[in-house]
N, C-alpha and C. Protein backbone atom coordinates (compact mmCIF):
# COMPACT_ATOMS: atom_id res chain seq x y z
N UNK A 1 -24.77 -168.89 -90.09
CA UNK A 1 -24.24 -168.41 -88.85
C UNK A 1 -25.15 -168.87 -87.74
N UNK A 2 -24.72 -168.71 -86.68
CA UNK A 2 -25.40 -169.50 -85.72
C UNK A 2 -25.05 -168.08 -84.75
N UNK A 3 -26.24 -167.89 -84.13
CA UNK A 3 -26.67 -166.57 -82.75
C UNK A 3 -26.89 -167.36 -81.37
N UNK A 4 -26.07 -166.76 -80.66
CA UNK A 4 -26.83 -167.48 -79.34
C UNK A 4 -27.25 -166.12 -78.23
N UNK A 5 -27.95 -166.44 -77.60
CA UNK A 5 -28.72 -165.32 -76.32
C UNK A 5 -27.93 -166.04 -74.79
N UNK A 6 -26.66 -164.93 -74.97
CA UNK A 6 -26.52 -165.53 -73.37
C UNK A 6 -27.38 -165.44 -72.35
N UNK A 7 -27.56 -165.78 -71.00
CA UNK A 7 -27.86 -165.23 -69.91
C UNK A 7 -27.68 -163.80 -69.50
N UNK A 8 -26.67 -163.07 -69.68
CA UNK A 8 -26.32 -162.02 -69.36
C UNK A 8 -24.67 -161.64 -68.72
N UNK A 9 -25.07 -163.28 -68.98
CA UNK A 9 -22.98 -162.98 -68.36
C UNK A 9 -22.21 -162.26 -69.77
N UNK A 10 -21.61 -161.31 -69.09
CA UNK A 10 -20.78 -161.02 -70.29
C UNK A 10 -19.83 -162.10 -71.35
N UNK A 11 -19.47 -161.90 -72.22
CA UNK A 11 -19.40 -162.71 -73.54
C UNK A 11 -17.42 -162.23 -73.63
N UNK A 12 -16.83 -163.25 -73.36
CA UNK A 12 -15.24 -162.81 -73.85
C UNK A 12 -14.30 -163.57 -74.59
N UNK A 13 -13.64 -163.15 -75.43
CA UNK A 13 -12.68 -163.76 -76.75
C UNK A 13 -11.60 -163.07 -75.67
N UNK A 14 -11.05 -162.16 -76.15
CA UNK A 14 -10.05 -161.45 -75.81
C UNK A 14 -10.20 -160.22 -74.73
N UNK A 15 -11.43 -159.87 -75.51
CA UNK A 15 -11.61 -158.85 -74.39
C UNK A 15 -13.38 -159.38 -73.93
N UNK A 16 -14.08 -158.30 -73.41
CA UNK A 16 -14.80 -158.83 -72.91
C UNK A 16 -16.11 -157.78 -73.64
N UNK A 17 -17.94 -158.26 -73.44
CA UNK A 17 -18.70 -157.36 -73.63
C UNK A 17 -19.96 -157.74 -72.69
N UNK A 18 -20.82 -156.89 -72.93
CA UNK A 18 -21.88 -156.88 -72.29
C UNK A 18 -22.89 -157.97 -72.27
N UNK A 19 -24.13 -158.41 -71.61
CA UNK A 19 -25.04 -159.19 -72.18
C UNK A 19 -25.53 -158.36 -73.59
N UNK A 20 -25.90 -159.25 -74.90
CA UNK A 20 -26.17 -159.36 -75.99
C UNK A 20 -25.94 -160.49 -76.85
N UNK A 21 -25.83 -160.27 -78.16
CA UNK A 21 -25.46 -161.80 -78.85
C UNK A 21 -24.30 -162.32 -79.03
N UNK A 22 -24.07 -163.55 -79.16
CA UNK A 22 -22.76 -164.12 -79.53
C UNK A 22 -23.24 -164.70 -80.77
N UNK A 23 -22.24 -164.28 -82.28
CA UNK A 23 -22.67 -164.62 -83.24
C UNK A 23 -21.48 -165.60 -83.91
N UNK A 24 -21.35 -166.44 -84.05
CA UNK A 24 -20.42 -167.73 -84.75
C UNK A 24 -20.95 -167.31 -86.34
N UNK A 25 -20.07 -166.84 -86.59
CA UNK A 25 -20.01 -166.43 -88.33
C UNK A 25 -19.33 -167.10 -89.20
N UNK A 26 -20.11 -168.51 -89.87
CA UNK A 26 -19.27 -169.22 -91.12
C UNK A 26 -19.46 -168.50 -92.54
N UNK A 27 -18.28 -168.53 -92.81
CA UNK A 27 -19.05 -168.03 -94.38
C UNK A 27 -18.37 -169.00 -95.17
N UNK A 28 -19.25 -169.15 -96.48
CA UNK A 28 -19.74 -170.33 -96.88
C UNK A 28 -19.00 -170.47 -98.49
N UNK A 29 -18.41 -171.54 -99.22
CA UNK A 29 -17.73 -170.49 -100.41
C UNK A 29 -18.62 -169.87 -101.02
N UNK A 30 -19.55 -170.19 -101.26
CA UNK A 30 -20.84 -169.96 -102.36
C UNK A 30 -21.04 -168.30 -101.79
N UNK A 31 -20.92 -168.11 -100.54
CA UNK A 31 -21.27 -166.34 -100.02
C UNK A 31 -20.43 -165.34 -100.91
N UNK A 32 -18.69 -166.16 -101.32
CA UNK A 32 -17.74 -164.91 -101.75
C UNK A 32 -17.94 -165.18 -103.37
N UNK A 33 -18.04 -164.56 -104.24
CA UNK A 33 -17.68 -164.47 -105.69
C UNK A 33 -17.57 -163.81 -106.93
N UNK A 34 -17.94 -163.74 -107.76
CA UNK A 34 -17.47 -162.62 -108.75
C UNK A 34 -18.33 -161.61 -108.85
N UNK A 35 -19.33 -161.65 -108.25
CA UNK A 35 -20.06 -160.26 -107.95
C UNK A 35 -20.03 -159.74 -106.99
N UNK A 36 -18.78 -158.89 -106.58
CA UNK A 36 -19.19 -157.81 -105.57
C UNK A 36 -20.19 -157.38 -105.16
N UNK A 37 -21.38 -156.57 -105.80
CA UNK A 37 -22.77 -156.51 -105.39
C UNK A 37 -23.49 -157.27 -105.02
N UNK A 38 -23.10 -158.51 -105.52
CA UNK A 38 -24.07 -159.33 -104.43
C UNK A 38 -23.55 -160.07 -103.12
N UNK A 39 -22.52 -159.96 -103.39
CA UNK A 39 -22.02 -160.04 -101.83
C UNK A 39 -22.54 -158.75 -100.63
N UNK A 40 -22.00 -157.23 -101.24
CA UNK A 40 -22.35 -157.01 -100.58
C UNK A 40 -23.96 -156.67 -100.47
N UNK A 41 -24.46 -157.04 -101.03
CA UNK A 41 -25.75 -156.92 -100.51
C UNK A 41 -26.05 -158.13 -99.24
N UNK A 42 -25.39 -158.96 -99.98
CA UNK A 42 -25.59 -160.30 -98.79
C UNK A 42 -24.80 -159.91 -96.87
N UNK A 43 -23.93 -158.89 -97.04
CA UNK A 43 -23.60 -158.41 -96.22
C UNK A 43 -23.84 -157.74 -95.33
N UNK A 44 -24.82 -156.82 -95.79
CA UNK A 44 -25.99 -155.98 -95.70
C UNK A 44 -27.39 -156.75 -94.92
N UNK A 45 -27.39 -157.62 -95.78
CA UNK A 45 -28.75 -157.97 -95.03
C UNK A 45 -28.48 -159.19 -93.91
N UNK A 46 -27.07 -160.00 -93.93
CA UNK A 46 -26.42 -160.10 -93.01
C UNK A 46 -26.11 -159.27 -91.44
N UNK A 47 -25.82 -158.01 -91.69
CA UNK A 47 -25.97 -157.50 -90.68
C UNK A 47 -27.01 -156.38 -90.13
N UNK A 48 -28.42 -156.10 -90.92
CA UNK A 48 -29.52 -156.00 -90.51
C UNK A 48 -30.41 -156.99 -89.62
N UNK A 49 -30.10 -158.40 -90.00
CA UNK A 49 -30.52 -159.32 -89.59
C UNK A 49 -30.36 -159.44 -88.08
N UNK A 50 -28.90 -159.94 -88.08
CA UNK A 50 -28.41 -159.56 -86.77
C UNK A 50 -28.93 -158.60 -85.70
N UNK A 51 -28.49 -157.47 -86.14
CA UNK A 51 -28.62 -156.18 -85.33
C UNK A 51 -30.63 -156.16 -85.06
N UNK A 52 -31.45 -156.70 -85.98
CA UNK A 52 -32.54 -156.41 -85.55
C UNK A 52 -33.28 -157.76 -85.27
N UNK A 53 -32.89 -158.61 -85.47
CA UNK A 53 -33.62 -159.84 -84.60
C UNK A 53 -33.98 -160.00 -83.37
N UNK A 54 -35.03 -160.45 -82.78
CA UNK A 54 -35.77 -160.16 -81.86
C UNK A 54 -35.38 -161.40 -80.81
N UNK A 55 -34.01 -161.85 -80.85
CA UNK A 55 -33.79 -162.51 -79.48
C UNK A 55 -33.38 -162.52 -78.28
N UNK A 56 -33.86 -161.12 -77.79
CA UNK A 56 -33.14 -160.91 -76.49
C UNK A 56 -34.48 -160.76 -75.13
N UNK A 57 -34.16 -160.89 -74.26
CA UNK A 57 -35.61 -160.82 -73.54
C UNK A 57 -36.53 -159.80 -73.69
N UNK A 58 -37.95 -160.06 -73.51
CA UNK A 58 -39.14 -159.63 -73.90
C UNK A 58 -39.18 -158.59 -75.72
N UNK A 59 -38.82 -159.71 -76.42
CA UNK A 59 -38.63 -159.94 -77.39
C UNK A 59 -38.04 -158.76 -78.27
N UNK A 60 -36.62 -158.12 -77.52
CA UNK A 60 -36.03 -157.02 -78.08
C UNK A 60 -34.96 -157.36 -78.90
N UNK A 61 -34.51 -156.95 -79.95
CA UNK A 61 -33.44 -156.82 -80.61
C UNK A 61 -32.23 -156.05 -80.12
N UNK A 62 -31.17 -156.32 -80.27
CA UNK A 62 -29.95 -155.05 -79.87
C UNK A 62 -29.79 -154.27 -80.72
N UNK A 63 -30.66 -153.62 -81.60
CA UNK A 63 -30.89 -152.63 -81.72
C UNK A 63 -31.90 -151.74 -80.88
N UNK A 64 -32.82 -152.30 -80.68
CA UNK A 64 -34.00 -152.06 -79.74
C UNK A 64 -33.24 -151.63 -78.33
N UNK A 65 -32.45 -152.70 -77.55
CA UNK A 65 -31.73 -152.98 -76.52
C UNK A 65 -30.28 -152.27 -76.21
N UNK A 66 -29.89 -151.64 -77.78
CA UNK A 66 -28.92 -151.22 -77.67
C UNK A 66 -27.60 -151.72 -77.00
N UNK A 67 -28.12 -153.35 -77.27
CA UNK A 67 -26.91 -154.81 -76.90
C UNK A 67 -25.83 -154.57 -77.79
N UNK A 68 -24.63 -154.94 -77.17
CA UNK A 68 -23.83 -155.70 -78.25
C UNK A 68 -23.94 -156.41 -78.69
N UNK A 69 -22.63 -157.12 -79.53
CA UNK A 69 -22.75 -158.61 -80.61
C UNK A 69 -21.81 -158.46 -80.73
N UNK A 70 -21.19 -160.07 -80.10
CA UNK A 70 -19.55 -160.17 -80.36
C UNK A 70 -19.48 -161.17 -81.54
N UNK A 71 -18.76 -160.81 -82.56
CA UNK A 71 -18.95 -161.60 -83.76
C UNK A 71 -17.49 -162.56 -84.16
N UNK A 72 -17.70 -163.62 -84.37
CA UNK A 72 -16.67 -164.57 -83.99
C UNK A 72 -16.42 -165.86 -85.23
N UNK A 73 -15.65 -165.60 -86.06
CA UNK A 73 -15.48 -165.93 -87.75
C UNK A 73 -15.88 -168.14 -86.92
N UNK A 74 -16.14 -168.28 -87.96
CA UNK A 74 -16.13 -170.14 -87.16
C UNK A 74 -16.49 -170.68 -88.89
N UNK A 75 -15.47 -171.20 -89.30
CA UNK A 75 -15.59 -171.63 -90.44
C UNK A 75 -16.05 -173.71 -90.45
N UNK A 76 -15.71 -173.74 -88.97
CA UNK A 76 -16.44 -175.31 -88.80
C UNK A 76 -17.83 -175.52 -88.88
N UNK A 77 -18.41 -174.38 -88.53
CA UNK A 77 -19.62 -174.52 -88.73
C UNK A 77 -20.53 -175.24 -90.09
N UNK A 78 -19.60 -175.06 -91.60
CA UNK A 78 -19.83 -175.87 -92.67
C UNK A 78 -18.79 -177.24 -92.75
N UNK A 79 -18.78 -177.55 -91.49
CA UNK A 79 -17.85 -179.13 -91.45
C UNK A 79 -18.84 -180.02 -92.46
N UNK A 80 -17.97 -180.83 -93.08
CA UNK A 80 -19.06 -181.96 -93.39
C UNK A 80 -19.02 -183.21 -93.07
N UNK A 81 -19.63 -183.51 -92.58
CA UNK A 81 -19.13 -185.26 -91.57
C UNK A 81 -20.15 -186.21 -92.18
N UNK A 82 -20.65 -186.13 -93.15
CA UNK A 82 -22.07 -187.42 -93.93
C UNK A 82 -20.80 -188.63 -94.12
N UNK A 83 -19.74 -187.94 -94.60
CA UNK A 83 -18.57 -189.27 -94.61
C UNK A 83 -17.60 -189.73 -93.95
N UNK A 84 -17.39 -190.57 -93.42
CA UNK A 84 -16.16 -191.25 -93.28
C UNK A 84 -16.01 -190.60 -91.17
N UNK A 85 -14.72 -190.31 -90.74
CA UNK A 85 -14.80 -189.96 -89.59
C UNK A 85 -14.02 -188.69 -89.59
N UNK A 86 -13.48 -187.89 -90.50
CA UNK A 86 -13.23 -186.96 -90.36
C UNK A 86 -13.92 -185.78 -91.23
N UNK A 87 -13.99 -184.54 -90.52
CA UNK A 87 -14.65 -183.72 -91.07
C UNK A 87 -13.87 -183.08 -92.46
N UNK A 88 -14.90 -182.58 -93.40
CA UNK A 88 -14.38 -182.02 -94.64
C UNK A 88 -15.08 -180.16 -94.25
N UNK A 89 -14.02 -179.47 -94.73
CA UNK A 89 -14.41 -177.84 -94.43
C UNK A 89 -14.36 -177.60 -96.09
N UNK A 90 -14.20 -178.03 -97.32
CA UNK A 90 -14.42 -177.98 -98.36
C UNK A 90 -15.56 -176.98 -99.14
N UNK A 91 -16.76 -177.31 -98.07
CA UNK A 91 -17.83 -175.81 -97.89
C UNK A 91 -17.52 -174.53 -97.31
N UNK A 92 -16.34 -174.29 -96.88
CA UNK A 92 -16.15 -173.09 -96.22
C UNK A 92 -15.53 -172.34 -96.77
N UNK A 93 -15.56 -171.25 -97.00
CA UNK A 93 -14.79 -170.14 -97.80
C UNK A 93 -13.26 -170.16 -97.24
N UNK A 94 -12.46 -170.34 -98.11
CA UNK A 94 -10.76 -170.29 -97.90
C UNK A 94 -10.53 -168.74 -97.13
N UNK A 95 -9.67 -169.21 -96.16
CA UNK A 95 -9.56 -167.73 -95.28
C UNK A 95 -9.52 -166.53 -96.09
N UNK A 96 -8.52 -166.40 -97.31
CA UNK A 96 -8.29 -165.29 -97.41
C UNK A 96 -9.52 -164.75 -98.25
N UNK A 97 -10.46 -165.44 -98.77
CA UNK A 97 -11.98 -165.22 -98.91
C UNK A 97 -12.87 -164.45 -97.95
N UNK A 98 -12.86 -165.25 -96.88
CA UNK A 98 -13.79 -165.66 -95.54
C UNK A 98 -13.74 -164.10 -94.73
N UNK A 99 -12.14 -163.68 -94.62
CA UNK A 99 -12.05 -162.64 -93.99
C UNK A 99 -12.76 -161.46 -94.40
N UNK A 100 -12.43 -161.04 -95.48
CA UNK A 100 -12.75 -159.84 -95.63
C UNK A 100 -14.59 -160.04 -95.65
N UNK A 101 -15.10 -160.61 -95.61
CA UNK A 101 -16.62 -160.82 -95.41
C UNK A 101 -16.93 -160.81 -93.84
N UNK A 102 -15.95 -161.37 -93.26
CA UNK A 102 -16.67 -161.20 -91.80
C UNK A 102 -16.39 -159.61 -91.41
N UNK A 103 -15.09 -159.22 -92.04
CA UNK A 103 -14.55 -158.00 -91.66
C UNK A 103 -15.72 -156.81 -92.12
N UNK A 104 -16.24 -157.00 -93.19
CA UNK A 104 -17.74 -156.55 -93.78
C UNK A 104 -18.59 -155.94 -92.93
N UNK A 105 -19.57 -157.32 -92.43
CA UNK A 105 -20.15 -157.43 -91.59
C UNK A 105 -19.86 -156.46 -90.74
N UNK A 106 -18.68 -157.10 -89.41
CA UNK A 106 -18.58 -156.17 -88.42
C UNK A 106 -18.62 -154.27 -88.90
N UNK A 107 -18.42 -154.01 -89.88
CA UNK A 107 -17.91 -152.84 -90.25
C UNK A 107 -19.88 -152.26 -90.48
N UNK A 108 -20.58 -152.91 -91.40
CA UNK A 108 -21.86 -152.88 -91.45
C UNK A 108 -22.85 -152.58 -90.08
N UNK A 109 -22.31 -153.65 -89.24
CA UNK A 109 -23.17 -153.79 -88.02
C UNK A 109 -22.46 -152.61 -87.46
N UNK A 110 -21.41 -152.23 -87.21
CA UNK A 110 -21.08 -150.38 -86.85
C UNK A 110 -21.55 -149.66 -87.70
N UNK A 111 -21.95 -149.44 -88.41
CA UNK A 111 -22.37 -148.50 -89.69
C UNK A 111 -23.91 -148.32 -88.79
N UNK A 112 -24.33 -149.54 -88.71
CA UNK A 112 -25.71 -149.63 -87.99
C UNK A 112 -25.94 -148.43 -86.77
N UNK A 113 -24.34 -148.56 -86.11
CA UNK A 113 -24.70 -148.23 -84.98
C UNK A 113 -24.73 -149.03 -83.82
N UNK A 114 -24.09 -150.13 -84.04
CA UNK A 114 -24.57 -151.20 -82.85
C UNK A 114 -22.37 -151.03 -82.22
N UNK A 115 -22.48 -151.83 -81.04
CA UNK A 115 -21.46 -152.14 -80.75
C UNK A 115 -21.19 -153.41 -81.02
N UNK A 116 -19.92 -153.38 -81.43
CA UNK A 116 -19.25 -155.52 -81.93
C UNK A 116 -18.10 -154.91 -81.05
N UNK A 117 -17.93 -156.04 -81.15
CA UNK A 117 -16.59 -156.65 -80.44
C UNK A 117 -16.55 -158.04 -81.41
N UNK A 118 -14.90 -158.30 -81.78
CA UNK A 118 -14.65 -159.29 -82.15
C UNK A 118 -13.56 -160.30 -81.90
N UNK A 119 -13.76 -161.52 -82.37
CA UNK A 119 -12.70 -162.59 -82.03
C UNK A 119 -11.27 -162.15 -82.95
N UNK A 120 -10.10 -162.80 -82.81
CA UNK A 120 -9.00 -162.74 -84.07
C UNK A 120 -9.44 -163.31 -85.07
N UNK A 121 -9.54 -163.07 -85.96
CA UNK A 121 -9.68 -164.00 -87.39
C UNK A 121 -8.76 -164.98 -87.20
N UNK A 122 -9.36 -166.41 -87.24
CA UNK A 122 -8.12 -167.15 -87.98
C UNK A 122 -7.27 -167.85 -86.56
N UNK A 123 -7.69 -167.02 -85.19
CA UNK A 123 -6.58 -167.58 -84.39
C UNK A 123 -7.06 -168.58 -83.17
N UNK A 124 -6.55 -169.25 -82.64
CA UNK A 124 -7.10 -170.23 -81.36
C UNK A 124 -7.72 -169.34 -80.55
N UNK A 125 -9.02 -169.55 -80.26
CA UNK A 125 -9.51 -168.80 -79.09
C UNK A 125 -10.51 -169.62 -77.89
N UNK A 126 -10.46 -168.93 -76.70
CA UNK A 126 -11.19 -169.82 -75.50
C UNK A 126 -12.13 -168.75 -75.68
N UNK A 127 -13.54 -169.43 -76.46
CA UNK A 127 -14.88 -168.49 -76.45
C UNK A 127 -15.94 -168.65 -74.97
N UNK A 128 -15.76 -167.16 -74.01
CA UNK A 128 -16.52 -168.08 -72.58
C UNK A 128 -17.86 -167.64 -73.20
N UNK A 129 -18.88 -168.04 -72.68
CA UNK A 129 -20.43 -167.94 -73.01
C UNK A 129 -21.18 -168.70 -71.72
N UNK A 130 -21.99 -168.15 -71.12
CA UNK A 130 -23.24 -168.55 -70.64
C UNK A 130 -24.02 -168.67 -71.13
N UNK A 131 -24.99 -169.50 -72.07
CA UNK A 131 -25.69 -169.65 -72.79
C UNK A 131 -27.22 -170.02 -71.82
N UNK A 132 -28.45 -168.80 -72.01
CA UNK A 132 -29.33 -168.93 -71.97
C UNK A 132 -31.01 -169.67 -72.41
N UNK A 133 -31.09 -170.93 -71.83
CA UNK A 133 -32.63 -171.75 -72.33
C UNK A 133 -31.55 -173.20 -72.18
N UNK A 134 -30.73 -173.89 -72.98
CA UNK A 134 -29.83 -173.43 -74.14
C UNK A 134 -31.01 -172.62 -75.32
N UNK A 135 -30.13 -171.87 -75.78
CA UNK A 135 -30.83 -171.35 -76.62
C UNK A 135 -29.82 -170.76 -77.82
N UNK A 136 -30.00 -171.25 -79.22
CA UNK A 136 -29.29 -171.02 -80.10
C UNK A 136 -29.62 -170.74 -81.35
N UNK A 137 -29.86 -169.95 -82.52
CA UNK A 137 -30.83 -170.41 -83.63
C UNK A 137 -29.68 -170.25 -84.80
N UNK A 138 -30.42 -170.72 -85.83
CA UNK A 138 -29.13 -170.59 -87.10
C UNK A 138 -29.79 -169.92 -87.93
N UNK A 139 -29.30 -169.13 -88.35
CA UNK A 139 -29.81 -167.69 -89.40
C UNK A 139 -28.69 -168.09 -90.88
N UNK A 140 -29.60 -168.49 -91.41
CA UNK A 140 -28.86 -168.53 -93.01
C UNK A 140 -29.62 -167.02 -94.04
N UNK A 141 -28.64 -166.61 -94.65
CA UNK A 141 -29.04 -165.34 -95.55
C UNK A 141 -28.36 -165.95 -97.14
């Protein structure tokens, strides 16, 4: 998954949220499989991660900050382009996989206590972002 630290402009899919993170959430096939428990554990520490990472100014977490995190499924993120000129998503968990893991997550990161806001699963969206530094990091779990 990939986090970014806006500026502070609010963050909107559909609806809109506060300054906090914008999180592009691929999940990967290798994340979904025949062990429930370890998914969700991977889910778990998926959205601890999140909620307590220290990228928001003077090095607070939105938990700390009590930020949101608008969380936003992006299964391109495992494109694979080493070949040819079109991308292969072959690494990405098949939607009806993919979903219920991001759906996880968000449900986790409320469990936390934090506020999400999220994109549609699955549907065309205009993601606005002000992106701060640029500044972006990729958090693999």
């Amino acid at each position: 998954m990939t986090v970014e630290a806006p500026d502070g402009t609010p963050l909107r899919v559909s609806g809109e949220i506060g300054p906090g993170l914008l999180v592009l959430l691929g999940v990967h096939a290798d994340d979904v499989g025949t062990d429930p428990a370890a998914t969700a554990r991977k889910v778990d520490t998926m959205a601890r991660k999140l909620h307590e990472l220290r990228l928001l100014r003077d090095e607070r977490s939105c938990a700390d900050a009590g930020a949101p995190l608008l969380v936003v499924s992006q299964f391109t993120l495992y494109g694979e382009t080493r070949k040819g000129r079109r991308p292969s998503w072959s690494a990405a968990a098949r939607p009806h996989d993919a979903e219920p893991v991001v759906d996880a997550v968000v449900a986790a990161l409320r469990g936390r206590g934090a506020t999400v806001g999220t994109g549609e699963f699955g549907a065309q969206m205009a993601v606005e972002s002000v992106n701060d530094g640029p500044f972006t990091v990729l958090v693999e779990v």
